[in-house]
Protein backbone atom coordinates (compact mmCIF):
# COMPACT_ATOMS: atom_id res chain seq x y z
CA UNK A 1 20.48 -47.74 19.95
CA UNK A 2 23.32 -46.38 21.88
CA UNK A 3 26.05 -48.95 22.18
CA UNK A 4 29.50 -48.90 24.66
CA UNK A 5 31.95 -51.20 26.71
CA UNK A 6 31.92 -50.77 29.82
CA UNK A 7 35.02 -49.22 30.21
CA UNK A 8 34.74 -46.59 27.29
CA UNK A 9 31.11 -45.03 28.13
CA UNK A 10 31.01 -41.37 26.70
CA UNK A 11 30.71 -39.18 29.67
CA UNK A 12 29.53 -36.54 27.70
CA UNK A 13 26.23 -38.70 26.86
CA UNK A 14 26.05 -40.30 30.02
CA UNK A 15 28.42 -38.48 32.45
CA UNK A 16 26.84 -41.14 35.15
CA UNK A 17 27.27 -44.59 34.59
CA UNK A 18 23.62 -46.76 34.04
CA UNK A 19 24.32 -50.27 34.85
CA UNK A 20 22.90 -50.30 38.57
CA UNK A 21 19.85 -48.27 37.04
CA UNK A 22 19.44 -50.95 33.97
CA UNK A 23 19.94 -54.04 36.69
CA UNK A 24 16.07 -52.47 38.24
CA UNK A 25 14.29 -52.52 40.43
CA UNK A 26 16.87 -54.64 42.88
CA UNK A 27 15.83 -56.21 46.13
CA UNK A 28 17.92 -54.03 48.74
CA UNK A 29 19.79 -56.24 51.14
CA UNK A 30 19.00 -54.45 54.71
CA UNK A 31 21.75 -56.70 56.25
CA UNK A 32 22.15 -56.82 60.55
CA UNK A 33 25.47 -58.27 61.70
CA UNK A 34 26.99 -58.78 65.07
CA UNK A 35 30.91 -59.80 65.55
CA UNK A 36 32.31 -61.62 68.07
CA UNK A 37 32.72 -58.79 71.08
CA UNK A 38 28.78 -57.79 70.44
CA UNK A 39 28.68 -55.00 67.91
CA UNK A 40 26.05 -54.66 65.96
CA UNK A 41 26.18 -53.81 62.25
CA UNK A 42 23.03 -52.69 59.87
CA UNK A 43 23.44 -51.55 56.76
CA UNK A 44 21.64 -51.66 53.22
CA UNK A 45 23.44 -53.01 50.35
CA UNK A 46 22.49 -52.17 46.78
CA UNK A 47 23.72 -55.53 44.77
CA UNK A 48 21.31 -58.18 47.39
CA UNK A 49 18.95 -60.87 46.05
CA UNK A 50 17.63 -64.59 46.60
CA UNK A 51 19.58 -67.44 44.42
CA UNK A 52 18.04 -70.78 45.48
CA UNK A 53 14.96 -72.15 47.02
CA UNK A 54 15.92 -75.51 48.02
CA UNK A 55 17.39 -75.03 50.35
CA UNK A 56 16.82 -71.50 50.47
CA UNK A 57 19.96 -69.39 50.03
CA UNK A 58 20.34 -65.78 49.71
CA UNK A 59 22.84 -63.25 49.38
CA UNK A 60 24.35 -59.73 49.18
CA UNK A 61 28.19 -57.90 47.85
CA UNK A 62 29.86 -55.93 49.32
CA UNK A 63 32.48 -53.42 48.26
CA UNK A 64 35.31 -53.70 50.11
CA UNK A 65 35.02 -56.08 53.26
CA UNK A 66 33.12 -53.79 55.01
CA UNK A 67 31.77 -54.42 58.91
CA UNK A 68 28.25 -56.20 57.53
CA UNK A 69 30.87 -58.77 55.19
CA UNK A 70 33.23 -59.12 58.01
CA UNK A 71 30.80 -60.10 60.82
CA UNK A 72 29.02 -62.03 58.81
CA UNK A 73 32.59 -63.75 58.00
CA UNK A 74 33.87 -63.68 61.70
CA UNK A 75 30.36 -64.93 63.32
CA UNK A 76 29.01 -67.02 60.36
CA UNK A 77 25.56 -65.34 60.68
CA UNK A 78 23.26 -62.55 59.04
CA UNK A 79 19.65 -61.29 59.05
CA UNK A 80 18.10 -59.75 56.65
CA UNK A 81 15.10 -57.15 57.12
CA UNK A 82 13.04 -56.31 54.76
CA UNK A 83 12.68 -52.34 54.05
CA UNK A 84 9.54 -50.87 53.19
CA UNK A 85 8.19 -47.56 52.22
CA UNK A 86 7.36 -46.60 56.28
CA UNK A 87 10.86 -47.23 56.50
CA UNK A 88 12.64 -45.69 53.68
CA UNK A 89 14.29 -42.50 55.94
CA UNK A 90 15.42 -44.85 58.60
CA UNK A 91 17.21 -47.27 56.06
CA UNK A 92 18.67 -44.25 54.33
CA UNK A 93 20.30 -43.32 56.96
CA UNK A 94 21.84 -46.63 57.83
CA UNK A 95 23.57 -46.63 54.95
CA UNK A 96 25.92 -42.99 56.57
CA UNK A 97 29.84 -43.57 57.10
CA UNK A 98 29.62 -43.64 60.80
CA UNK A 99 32.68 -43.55 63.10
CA UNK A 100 33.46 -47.43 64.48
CA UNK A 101 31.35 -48.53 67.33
CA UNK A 102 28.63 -45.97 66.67
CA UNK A 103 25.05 -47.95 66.33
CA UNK A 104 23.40 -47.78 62.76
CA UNK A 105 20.15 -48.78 64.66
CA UNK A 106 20.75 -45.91 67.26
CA UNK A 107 21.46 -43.73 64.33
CA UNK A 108 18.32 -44.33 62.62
CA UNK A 109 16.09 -44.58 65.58
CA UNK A 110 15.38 -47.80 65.10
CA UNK A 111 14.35 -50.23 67.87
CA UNK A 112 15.89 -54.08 67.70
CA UNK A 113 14.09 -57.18 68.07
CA UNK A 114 16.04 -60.44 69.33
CA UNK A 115 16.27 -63.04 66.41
CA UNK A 116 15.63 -66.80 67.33
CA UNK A 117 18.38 -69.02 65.95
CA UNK A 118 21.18 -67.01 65.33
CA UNK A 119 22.74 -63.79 66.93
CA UNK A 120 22.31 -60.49 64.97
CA UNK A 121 19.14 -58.60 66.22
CA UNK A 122 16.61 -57.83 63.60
CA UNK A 123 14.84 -54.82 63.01
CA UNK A 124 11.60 -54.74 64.92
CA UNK A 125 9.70 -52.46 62.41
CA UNK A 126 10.11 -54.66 59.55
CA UNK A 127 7.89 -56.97 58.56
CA UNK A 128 9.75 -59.54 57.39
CA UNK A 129 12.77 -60.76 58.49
CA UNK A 130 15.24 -63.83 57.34
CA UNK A 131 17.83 -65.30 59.88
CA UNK A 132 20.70 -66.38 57.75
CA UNK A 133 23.76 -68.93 58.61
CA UNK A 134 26.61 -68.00 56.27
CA UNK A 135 28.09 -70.93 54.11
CA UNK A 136 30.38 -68.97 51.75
CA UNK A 137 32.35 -65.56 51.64
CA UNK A 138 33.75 -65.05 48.18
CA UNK A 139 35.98 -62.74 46.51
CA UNK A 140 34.78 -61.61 42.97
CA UNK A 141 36.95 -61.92 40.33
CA UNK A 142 36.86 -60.10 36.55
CA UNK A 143 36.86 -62.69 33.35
CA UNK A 144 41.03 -62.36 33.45
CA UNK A 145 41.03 -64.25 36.83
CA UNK A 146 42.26 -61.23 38.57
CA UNK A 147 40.57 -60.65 42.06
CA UNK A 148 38.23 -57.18 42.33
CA UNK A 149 37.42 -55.64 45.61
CA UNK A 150 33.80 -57.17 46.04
CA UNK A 151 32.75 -60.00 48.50
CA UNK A 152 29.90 -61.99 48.05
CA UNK A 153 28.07 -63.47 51.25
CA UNK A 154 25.82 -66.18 50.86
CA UNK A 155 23.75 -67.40 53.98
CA UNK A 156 21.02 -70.41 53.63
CA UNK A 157 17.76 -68.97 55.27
CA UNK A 158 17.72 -70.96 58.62
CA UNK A 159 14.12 -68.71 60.19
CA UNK A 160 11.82 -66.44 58.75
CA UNK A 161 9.63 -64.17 60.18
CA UNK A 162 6.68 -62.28 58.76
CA UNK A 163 3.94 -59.81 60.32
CA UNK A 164 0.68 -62.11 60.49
CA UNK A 165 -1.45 -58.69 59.16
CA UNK A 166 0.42 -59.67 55.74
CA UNK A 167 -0.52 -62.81 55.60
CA UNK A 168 -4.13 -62.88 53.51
CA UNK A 169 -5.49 -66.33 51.83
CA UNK A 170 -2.08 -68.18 52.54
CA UNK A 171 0.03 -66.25 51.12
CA UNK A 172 1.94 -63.02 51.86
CA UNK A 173 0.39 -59.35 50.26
CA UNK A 174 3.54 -57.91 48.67
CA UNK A 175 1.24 -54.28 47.72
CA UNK A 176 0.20 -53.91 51.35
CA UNK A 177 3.81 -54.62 52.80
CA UNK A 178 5.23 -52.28 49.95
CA UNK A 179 8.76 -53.36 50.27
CA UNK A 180 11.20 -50.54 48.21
CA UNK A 181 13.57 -51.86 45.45
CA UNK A 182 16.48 -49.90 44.36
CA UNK A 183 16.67 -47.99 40.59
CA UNK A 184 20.23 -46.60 40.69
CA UNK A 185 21.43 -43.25 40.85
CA UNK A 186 19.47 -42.05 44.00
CA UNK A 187 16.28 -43.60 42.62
CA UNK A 188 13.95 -46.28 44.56
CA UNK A 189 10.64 -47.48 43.75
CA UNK A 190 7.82 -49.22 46.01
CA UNK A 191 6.00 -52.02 45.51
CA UNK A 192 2.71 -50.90 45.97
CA UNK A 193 0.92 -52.33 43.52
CA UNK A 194 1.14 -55.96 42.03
CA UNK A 195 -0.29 -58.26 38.83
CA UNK A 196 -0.20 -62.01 38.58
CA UNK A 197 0.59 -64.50 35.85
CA UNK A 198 0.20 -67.51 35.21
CA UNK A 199 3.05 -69.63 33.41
CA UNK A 200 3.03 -71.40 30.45
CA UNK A 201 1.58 -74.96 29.92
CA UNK A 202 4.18 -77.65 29.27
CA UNK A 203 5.01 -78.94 25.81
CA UNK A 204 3.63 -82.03 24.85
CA UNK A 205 6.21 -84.65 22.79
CA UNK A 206 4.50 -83.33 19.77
CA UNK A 207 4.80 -79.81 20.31
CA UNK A 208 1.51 -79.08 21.86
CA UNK A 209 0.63 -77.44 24.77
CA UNK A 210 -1.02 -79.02 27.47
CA UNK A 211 -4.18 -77.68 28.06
């Protein structure tokens, strides 16, 4: 088994580096900002997932305080959309270096859809959505203390919207919404096809299971 520290990988072996492709698939963080003189920010970040339930907090990093980290910081508010397979072109191409005050959602061809509790627009092809109040910008740091260029933005889910044709027997069908997760390099995968699993019985005092 190939073994390396991060900062010594043979290039020669792997002339790319792996982590984001080992850390797979990753929820994509479809973010939709708005600062305070009304421009609107969408954007997909790579490093985005969900870290409580209760109450229910999510978040995404950003490299650099880009415009989705600093609207979110300036207005205090974020949505995000959920991308699926229909949508993979459109959400690709959110993610270009456009000049400032250029729309992402113009860019894309994507229509908005007004949110209900907070101000960013969603995107009104997605079908699910999460309106987001931010309660803490932080700066990463490495395991010396010293600060790194990435700023994680965690917002407690305040709304949520979902497409009713998802919703079958009370809950939401994850293969017919097919939501895409990120793989690294410039691979994605869908979710298009799911399996359940039930999880383990708890321990009795004696070791048991309960049955």
């Amino acid at each position: 088994m190939l073994f390396y520290e991060p900062r010594s990988r043979d290039k020669g072996i792997l002339p790319h580096d792996p982590f984001k492709a080992l850390i797979a698939p990753r929820p994509i963080g479809w973010v939709s900002t708005i600062n305070t003189a009304g421009a609107v920010n969408l954007a997909p970040y790579s490093f985005f997932n969900a870290f409580s339930e209760r109450p229910p907090i999510i978040g995404f990093s950003s490299a650099g305080l880009k415009d989705s980290a600093t609207f979110a910081q300036e207005t205090g508010e974020f949505v995000w959309n959920m991308p699926v397979y229909g949508l993979r072109e459109a959400m690709n191409l959110t993610a270009a270096p456009l000049p400032a005050g250029q729309s992402e959602f113009d860019f894309a061809g994507l229509a908005t859809a007004p949110s209900v509790l907070v101000k960013p627009p969603r995107v009104k092809a997605s079908p699910a959505a999460l309106e987001c109040v931010v309660i803490e910008v932080k700066r990463l740091s490495d395991r010396h203390g010293a600060p790194v260029d990435n700023w994680l933005v965690l917002g407690e889910v305040v709304g949520v919207h979902i497409e009713e044709a998802f919703i079958k027997n009370g809950m939401v069908d994850m293969a017919a919404m097919q939501p895409i997760a990120r793989c690294g390099y410039e691979d994605y995968v869908v979710a298009d096809r799911v399996f359940s699993m039930k999880r383990p019985p708890r321990l009795r005092p004696d070791g048991t299971l309960e049955r």
